[in-house]
N, C-alpha and C. Protein backbone atom coordinates (compact mmCIF):
# COMPACT_ATOMS: atom_id res chain seq x y z
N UNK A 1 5.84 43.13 57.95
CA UNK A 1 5.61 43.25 56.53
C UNK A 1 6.05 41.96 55.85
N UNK A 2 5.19 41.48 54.99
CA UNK A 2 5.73 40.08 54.47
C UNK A 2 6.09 40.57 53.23
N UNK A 3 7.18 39.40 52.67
CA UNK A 3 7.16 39.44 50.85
C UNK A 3 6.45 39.43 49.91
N UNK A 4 6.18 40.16 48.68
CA UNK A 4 5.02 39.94 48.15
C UNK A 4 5.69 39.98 46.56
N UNK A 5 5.40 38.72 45.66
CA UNK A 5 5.70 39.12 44.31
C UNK A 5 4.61 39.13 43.42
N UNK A 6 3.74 39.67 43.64
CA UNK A 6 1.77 39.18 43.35
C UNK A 6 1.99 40.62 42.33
N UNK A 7 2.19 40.31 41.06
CA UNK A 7 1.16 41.20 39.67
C UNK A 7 3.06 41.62 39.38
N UNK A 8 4.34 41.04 40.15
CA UNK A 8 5.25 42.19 39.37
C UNK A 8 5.83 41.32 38.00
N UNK A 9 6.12 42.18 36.86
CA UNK A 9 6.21 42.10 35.44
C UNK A 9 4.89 40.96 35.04
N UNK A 10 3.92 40.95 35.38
CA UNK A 10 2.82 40.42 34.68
C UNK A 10 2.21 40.73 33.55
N UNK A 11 2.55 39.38 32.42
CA UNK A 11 1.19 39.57 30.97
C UNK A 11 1.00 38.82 31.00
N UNK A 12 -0.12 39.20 30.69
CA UNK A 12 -1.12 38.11 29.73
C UNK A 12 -2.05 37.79 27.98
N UNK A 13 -1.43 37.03 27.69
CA UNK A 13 -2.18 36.77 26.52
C UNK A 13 -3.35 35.80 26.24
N UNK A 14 -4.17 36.05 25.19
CA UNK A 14 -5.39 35.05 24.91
C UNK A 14 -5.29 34.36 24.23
N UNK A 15 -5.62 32.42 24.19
CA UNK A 15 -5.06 31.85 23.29
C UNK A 15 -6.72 31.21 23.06
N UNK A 16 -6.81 30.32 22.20
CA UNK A 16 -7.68 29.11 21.87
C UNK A 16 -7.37 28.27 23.01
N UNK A 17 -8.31 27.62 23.77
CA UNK A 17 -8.11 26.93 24.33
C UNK A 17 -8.67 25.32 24.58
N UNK A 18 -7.79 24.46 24.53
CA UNK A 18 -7.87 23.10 24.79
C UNK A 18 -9.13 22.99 25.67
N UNK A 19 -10.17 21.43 25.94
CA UNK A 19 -11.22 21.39 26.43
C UNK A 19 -10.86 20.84 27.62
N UNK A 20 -9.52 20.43 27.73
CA UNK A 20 -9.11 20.24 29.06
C UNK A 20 -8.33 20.83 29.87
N UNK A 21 -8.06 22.07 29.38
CA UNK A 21 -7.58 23.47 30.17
C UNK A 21 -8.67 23.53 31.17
N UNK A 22 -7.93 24.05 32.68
CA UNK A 22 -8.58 24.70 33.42
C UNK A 22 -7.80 26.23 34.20
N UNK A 23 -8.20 27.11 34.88
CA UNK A 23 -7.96 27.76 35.12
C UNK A 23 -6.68 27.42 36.36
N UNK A 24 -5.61 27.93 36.23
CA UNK A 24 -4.81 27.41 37.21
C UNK A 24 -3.48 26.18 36.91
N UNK A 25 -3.82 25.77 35.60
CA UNK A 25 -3.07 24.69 34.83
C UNK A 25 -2.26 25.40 34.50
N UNK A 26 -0.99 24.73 34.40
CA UNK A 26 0.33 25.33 33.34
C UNK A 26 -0.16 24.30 31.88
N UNK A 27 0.69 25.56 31.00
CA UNK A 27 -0.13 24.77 29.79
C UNK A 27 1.38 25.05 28.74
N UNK A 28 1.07 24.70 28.04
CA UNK A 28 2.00 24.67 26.32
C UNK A 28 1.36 25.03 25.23
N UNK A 29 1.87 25.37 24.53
CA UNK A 29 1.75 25.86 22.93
C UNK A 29 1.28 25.28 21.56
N UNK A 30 0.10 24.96 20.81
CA UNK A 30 0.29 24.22 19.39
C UNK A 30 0.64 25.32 18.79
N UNK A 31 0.88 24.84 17.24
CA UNK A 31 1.09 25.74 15.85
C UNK A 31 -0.31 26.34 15.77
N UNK A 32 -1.63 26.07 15.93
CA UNK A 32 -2.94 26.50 16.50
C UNK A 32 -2.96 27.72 16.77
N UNK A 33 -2.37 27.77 17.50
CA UNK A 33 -2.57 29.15 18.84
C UNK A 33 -3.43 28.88 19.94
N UNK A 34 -3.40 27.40 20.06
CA UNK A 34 -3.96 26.49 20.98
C UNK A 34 -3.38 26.26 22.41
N UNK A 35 -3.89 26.35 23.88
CA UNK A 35 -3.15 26.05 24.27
C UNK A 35 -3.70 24.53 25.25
N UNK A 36 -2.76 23.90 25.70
CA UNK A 36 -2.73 22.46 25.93
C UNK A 36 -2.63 22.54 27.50
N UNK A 37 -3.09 21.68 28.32
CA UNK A 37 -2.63 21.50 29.54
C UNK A 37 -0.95 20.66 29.75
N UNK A 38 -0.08 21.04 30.14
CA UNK A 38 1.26 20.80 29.82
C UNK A 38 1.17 19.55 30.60
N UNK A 39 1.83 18.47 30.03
CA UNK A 39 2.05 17.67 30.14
C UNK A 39 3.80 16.78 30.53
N UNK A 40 3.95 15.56 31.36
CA UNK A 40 5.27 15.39 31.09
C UNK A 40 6.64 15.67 30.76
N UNK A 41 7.57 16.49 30.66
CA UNK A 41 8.35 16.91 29.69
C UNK A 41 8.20 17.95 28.75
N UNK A 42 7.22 18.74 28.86
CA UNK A 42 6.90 19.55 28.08
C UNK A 42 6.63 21.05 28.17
N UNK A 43 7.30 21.40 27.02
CA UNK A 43 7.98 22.88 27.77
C UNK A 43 6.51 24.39 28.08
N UNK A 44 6.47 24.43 28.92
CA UNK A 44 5.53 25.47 29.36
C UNK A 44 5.90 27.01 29.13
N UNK A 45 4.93 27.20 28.48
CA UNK A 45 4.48 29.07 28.25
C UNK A 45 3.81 29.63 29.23
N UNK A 46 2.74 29.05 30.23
CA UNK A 46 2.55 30.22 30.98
C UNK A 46 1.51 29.52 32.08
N UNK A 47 0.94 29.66 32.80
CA UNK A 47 -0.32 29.87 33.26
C UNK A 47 -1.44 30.19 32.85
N UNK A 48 -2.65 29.14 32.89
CA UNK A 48 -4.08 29.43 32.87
C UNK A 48 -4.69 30.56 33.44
N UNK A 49 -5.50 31.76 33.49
CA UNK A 49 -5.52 32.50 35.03
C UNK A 49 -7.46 32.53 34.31
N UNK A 50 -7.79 32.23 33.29
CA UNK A 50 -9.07 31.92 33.34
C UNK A 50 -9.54 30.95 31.69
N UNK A 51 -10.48 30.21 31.76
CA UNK A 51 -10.83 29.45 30.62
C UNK A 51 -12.33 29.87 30.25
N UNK A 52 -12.81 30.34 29.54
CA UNK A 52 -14.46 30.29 29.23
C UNK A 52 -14.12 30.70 27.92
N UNK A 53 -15.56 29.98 27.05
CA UNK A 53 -15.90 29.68 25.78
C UNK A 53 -15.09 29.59 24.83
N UNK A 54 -14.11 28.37 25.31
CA UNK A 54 -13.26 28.02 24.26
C UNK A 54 -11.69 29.02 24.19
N UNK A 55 -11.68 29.99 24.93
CA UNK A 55 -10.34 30.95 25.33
C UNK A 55 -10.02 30.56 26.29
N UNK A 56 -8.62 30.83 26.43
CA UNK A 56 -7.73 30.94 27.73
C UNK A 56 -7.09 32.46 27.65
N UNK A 57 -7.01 32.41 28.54
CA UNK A 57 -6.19 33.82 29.05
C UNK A 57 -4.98 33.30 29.91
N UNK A 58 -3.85 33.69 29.16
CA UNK A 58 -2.60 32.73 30.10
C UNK A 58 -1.45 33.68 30.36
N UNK A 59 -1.61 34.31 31.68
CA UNK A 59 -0.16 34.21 32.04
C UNK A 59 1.14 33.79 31.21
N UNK A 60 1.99 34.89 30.54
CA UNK A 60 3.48 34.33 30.24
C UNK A 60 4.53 34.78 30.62
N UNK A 61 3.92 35.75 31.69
CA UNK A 61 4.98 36.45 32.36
C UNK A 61 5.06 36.84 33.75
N UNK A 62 5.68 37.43 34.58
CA UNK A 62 5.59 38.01 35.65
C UNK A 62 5.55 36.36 36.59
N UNK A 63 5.41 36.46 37.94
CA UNK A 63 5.26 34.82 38.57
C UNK A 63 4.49 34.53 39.02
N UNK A 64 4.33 33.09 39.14
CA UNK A 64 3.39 32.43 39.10
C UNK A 64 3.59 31.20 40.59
N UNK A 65 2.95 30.73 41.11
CA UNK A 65 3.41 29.62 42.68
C UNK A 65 2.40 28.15 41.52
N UNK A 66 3.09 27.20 41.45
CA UNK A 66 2.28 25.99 40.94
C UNK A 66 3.25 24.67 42.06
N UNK A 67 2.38 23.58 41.97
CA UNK A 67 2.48 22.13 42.36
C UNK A 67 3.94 22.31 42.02
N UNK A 68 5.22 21.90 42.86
CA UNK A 68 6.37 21.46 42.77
C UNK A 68 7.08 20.17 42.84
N UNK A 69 7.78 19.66 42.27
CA UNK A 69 8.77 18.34 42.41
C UNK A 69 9.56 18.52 43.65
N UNK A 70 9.24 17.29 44.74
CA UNK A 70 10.71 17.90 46.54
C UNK A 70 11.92 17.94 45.39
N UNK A 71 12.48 17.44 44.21
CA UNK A 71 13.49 17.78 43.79
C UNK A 71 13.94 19.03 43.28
N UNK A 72 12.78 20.44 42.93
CA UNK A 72 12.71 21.31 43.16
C UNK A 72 13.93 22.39 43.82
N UNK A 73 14.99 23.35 43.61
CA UNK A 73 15.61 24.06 44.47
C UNK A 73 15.74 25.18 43.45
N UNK A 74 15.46 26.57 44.61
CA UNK A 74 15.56 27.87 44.17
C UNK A 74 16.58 28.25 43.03
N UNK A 75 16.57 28.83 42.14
CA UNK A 75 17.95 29.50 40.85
C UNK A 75 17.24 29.18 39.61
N UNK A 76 18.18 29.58 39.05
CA UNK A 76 17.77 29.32 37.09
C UNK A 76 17.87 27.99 36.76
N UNK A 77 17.00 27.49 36.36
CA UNK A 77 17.20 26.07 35.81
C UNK A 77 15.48 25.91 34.75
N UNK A 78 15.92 24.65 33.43
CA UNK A 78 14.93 24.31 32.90
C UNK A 78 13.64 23.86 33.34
N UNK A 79 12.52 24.51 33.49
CA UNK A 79 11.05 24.23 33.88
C UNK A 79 10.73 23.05 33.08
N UNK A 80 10.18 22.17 33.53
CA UNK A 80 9.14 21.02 32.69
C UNK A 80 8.29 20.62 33.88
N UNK A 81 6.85 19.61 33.45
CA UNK A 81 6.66 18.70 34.40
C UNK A 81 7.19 17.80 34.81
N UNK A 82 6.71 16.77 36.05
CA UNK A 82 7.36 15.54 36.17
C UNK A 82 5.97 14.65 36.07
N UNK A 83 5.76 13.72 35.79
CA UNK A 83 5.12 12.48 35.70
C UNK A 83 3.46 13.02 36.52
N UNK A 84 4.06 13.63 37.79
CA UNK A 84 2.39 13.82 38.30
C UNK A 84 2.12 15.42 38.47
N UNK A 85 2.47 15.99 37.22
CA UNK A 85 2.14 17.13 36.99
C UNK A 85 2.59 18.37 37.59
N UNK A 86 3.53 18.16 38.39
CA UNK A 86 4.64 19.13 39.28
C UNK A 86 5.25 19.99 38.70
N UNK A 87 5.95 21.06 39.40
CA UNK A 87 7.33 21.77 38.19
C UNK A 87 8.05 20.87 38.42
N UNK A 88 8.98 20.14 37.33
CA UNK A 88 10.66 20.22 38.09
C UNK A 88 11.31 20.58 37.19
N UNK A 89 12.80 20.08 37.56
CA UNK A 89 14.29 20.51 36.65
C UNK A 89 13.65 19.41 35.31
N UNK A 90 14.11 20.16 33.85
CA UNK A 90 14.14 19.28 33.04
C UNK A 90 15.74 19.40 32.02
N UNK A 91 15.91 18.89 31.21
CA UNK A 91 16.94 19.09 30.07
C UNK A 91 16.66 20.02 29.48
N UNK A 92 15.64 20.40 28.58
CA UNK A 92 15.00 21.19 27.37
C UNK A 92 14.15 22.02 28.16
N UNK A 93 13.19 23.14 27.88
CA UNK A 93 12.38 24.03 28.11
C UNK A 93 12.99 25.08 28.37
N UNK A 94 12.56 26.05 28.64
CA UNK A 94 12.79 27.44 28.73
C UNK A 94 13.86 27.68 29.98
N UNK A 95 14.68 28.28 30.48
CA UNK A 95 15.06 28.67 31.93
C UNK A 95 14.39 29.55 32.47
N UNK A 96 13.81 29.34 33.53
CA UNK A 96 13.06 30.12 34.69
C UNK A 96 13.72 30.30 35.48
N UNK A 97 13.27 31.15 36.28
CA UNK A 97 14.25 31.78 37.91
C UNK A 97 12.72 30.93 38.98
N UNK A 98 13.80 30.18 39.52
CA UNK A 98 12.78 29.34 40.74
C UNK A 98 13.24 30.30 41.75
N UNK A 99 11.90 31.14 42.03
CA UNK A 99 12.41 32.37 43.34
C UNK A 99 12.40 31.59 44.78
N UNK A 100 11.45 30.82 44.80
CA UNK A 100 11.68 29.93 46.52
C UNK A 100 10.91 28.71 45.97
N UNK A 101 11.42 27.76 46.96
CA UNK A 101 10.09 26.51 46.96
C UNK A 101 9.86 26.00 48.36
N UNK A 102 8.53 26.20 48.71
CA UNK A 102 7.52 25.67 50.01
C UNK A 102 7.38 24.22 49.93
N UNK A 103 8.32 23.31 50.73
CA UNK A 103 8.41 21.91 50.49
C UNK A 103 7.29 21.57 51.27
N UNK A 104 6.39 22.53 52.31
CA UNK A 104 5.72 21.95 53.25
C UNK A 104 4.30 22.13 52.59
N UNK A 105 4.25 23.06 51.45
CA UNK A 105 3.04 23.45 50.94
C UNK A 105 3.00 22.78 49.23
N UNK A 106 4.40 21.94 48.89
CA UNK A 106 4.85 21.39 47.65
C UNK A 106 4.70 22.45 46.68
N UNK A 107 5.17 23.40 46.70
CA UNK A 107 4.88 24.58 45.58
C UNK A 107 6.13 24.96 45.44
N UNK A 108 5.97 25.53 44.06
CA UNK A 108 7.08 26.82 44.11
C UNK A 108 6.98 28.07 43.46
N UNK A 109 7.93 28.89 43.93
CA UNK A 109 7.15 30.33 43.36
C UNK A 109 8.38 30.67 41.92
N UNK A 110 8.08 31.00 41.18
CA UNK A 110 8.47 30.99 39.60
C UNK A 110 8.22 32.59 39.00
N UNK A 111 9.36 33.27 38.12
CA UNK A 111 9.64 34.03 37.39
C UNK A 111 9.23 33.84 35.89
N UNK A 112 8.33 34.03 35.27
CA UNK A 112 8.54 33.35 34.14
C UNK A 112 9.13 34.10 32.98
């Protein structure tokens, strides 16, 4: 029997969405109700999980596995990107629970 954290405490909300959202992007927040493909340093709300005609549907809860920083390690710590679009540790953003990270697959699996 393997581990499975696939759909537990999952929502989702619908935002406006940026033209460079894609499905699968971590993204951020305008005053809009816009959402952005997250960038650099910048604090993330949720997951993309689909984009068509100008909506997103994003993940802000329950977890999510995205592109990881090797500086990356399991526990509570501030989510941001790093430079090439990874999770890593930041100063500012939200605290997440980093449930594991696959250094061989560069991912990590995330609580949000």
């Amino acid at each position: 029997m393997d581990i499975s954290f696939e759909g537990y405490a999952a929502q989702a909300v619908t935002f406006y969405a940026d033209e460079g959202v894609s499905a699968g992007d971590a993204v951020t927040l305008s005053d809009g109700m816009t959402v952005y493909k997250a960038e650099e340093n910048s604090d993330i709300i949720g997951v993309a999980l689909l984009v068509r005609d100008g909506y997103a549907t994003v993940q802000t809860a329950g977890v999510v596995t995205l592109p990881a920083s090797d500086f990356l390690s399991a526990g509570y710590t501030k989510l941001t990107l790093d430079g090439e679009g990874k999770l890593a540790s930041g100063e500012t953003g939200p605290e997440r629970l980093v449930i594991c990270v696959d250094s061989s697959a560069g991912t990590a699996t995330v609580l949000l």
